[in-house]
N, C-alpha and C. Protein backbone atom coordinates (compact mmCIF):
# COMPACT_ATOMS: atom_id res chain seq x y z
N UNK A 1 105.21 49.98 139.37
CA UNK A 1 104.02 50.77 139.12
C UNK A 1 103.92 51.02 137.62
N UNK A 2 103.07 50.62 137.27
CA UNK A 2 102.59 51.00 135.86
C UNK A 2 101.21 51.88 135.71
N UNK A 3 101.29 53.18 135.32
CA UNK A 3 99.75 54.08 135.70
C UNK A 3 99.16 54.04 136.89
N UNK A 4 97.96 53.80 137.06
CA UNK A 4 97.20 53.24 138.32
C UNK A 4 97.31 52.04 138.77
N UNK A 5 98.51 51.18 138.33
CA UNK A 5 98.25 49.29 138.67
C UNK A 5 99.89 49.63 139.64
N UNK A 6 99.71 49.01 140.62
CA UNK A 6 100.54 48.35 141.25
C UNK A 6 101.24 49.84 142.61
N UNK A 7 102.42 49.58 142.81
CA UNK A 7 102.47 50.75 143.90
C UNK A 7 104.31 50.70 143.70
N UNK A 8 104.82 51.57 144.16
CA UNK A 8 106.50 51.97 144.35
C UNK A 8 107.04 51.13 144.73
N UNK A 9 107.85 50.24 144.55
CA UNK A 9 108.53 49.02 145.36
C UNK A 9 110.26 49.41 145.15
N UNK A 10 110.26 48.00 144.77
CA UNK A 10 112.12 47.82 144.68
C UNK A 10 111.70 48.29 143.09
N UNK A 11 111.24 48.54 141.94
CA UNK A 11 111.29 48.94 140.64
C UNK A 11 110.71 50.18 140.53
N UNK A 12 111.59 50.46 139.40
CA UNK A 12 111.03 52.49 138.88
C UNK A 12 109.50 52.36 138.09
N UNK A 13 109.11 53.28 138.55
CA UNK A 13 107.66 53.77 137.89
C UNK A 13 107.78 53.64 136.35
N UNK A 14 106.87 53.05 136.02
CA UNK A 14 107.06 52.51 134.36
C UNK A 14 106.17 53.03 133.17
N UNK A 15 105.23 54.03 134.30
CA UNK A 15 104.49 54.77 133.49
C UNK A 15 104.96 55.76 132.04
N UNK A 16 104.83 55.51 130.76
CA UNK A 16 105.51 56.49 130.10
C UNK A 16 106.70 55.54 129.87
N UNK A 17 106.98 54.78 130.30
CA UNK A 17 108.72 54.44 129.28
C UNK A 17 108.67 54.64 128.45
N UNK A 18 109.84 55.28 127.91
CA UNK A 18 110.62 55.54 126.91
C UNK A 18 110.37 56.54 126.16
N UNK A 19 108.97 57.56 126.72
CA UNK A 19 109.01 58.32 126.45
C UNK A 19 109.77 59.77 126.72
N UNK A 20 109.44 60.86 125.30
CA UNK A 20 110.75 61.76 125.46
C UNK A 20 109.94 62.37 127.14
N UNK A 21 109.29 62.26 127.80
CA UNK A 21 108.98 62.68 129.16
C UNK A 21 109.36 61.78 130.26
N UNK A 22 109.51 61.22 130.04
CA UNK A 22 110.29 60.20 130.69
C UNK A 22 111.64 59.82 130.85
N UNK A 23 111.90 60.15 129.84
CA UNK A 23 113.67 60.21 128.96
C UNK A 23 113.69 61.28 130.28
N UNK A 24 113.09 62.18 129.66
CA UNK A 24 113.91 63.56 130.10
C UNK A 24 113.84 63.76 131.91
N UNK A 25 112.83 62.85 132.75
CA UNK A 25 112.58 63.09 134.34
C UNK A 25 113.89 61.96 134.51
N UNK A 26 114.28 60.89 133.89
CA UNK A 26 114.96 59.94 134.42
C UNK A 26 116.19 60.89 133.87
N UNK A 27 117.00 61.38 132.90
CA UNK A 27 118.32 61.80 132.77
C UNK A 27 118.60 62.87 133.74
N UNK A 28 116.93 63.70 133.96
CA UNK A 28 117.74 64.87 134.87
C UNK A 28 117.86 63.83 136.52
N UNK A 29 117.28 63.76 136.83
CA UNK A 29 117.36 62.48 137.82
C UNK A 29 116.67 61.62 138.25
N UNK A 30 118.01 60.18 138.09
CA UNK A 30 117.48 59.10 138.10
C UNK A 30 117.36 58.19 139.86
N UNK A 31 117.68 59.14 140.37
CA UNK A 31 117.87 59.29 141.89
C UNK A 31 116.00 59.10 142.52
N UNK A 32 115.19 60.13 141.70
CA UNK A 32 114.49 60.53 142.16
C UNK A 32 113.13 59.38 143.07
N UNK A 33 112.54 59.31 143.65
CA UNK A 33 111.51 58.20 144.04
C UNK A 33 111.01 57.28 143.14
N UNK A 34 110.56 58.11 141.96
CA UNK A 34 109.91 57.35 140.89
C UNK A 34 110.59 56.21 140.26
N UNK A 35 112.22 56.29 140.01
CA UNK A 35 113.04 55.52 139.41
C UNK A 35 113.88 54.55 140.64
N UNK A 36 114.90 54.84 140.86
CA UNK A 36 115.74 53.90 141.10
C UNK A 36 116.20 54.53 142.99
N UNK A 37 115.68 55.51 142.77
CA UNK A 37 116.03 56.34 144.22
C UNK A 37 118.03 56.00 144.51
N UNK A 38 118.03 55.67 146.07
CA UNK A 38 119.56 55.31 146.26
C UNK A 38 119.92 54.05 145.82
N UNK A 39 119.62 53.48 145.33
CA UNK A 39 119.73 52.25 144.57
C UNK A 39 120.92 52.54 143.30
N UNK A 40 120.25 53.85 143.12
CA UNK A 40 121.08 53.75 141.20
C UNK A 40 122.41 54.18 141.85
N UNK A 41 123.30 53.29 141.01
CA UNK A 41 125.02 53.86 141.34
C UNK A 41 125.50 53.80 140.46
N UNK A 42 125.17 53.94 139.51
CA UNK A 42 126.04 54.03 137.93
C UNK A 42 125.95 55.55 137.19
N UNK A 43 124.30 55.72 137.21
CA UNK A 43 123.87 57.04 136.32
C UNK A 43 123.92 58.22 137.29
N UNK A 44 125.08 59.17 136.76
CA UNK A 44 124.55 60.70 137.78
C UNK A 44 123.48 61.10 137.68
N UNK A 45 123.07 62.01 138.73
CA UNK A 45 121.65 63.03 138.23
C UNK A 45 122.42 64.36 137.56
N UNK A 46 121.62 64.34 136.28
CA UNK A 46 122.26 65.58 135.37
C UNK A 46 121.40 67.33 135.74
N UNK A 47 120.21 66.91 136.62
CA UNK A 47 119.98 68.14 137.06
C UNK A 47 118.67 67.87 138.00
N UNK A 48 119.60 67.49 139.18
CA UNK A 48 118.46 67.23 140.53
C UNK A 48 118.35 68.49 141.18
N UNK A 49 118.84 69.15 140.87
CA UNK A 49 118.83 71.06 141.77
C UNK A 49 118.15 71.68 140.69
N UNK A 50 116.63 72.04 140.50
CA UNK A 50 116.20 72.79 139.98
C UNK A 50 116.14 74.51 140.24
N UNK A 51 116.99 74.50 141.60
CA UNK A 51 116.52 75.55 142.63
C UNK A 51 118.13 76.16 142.59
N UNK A 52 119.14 75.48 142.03
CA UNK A 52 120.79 75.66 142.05
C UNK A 52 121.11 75.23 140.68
N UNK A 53 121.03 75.88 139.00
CA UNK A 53 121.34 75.40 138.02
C UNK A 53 122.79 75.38 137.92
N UNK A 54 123.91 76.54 139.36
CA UNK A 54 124.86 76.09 138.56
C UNK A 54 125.76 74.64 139.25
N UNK A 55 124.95 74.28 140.43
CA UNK A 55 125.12 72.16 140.78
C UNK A 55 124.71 71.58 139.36
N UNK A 56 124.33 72.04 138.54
CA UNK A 56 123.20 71.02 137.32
C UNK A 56 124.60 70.43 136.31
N UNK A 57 124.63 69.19 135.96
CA UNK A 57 125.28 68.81 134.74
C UNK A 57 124.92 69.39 133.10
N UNK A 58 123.45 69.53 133.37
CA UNK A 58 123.14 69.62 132.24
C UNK A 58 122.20 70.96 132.56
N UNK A 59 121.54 71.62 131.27
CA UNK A 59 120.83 72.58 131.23
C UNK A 59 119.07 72.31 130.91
N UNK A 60 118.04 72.00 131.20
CA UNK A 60 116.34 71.63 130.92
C UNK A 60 116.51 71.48 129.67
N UNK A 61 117.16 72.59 128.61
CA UNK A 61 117.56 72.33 127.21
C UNK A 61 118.31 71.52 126.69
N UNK A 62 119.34 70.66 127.29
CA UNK A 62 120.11 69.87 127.30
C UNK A 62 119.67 68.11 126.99
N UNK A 63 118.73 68.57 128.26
CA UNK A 63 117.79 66.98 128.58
C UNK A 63 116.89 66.81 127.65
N UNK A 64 116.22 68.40 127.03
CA UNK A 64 114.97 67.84 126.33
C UNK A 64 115.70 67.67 124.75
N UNK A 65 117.17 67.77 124.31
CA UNK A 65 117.35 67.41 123.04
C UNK A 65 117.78 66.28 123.17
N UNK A 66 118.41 65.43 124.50
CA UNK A 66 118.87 64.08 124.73
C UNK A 66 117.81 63.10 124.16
N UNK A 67 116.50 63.93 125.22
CA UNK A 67 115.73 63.04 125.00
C UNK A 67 114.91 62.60 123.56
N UNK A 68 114.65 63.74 123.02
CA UNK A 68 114.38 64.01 121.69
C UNK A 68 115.28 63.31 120.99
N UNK A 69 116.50 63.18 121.04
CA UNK A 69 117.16 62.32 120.50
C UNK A 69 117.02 60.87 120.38
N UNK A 70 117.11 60.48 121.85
CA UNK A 70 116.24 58.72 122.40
C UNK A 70 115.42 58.30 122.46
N UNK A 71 114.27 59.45 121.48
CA UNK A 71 112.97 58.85 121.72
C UNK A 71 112.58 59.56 120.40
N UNK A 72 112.45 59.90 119.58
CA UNK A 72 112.27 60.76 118.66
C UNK A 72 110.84 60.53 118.22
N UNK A 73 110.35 59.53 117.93
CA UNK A 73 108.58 59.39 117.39
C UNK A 73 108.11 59.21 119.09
N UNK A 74 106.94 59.34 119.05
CA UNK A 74 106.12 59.20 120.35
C UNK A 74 104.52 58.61 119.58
């Protein structure tokens, strides 16, 4: 899926790559529908419990300086 073209398959939603909004939905998790769902077995989710921060690897502040980091111009 790219924007409005195409639909969810075997590939992650591509809308936004590489952006720091994007950075930051795929590090907190990459589990989620949009990306890689049960497929991904390499990358943890750093904060799939929005509802339980202390399950979270990371902190919302955490992700958005990662990402800021990996993406820095937009």
């Amino acid at each position: 899926r790219f924007y409005s073209t195409g639909s969810l398959g075997q590939a992650p939603d591509l809308t936004g790559y590489g952006s720091k909004r994007w950075l930051a939905e795929f590090i907190a998790d990459p589990k989620a529908r949009k990306f890689y769902r049960q497929t991904n077995d390499g990358m943890p989710s750093y904060h799939a419990f929005p509802d339980h921060p202390e399950k979270n690897l990371l902190t919302p502040d955490e992700i958005k300086i990662l990402a800021e980091y990996l993406a820095p111009v937009e």
